[in-house]
Protein backbone atom coordinates (compact mmCIF):
# COMPACT_ATOMS: atom_id res chain seq x y z
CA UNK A 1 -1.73 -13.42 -2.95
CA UNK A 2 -0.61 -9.96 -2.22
CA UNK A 3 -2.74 -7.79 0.23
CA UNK A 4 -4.31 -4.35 -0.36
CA UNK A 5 -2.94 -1.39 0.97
CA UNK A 6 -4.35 1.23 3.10
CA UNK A 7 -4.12 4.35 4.90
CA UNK A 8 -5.52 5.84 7.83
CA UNK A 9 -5.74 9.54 7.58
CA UNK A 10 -5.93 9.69 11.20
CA UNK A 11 -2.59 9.10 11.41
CA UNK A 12 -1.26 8.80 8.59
CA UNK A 13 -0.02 4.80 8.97
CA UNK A 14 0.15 3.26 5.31
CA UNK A 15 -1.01 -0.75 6.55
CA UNK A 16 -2.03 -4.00 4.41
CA UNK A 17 -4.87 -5.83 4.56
CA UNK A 18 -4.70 -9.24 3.58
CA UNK A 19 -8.69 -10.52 4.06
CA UNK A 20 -11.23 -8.09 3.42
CA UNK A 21 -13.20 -6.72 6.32
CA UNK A 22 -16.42 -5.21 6.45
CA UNK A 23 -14.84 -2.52 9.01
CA UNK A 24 -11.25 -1.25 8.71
CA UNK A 25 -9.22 -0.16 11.90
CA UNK A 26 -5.80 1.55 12.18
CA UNK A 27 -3.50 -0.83 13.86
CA UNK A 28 -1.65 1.76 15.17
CA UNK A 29 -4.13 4.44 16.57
CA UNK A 30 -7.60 2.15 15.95
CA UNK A 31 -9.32 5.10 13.89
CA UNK A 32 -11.47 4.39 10.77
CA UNK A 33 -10.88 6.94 8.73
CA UNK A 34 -9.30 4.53 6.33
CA UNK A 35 -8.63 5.14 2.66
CA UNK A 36 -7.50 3.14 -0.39
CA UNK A 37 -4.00 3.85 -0.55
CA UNK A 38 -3.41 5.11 -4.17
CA UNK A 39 -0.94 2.79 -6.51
CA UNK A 40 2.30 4.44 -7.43
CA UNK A 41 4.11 3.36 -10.38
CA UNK A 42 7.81 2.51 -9.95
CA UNK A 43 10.49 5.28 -11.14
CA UNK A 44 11.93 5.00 -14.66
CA UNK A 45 15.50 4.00 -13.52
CA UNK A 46 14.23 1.04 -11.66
CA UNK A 47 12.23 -0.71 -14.76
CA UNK A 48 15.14 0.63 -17.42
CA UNK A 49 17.44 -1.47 -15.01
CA UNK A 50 15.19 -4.36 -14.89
CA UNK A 51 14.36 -4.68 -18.39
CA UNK A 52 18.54 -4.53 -19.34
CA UNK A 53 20.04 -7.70 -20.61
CA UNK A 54 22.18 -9.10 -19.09
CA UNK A 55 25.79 -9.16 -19.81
């Protein structure tokens, strides 16, 4: 199961969590000013190529 992804805006570090905390830390500069990092969808060109058929 994948994890969930944040981001400290401390710092800037994007990170994933893979069990769900009651406290979130950077692991980089141990701030909590974490977010929910938001979900990006993946550029046209990428899912046009992976929907071709092949051959």
């Amino acid at each position: 199961m994948p994890g969930t992804e944040y981001e400290c805006k401390d710092c800037g570090r994007a990170f994933l969590v893979y069990e769900e905390k009651r406290v979130l830390i950077c692991p980089s500069c141990d701030g909590e000013n974490i977010v929910l990092k938001p979900k990006k969808t993946l550029p046209r060109w990428i899912i046009e190529k992976n929907n071709m058929k092949p051959g």
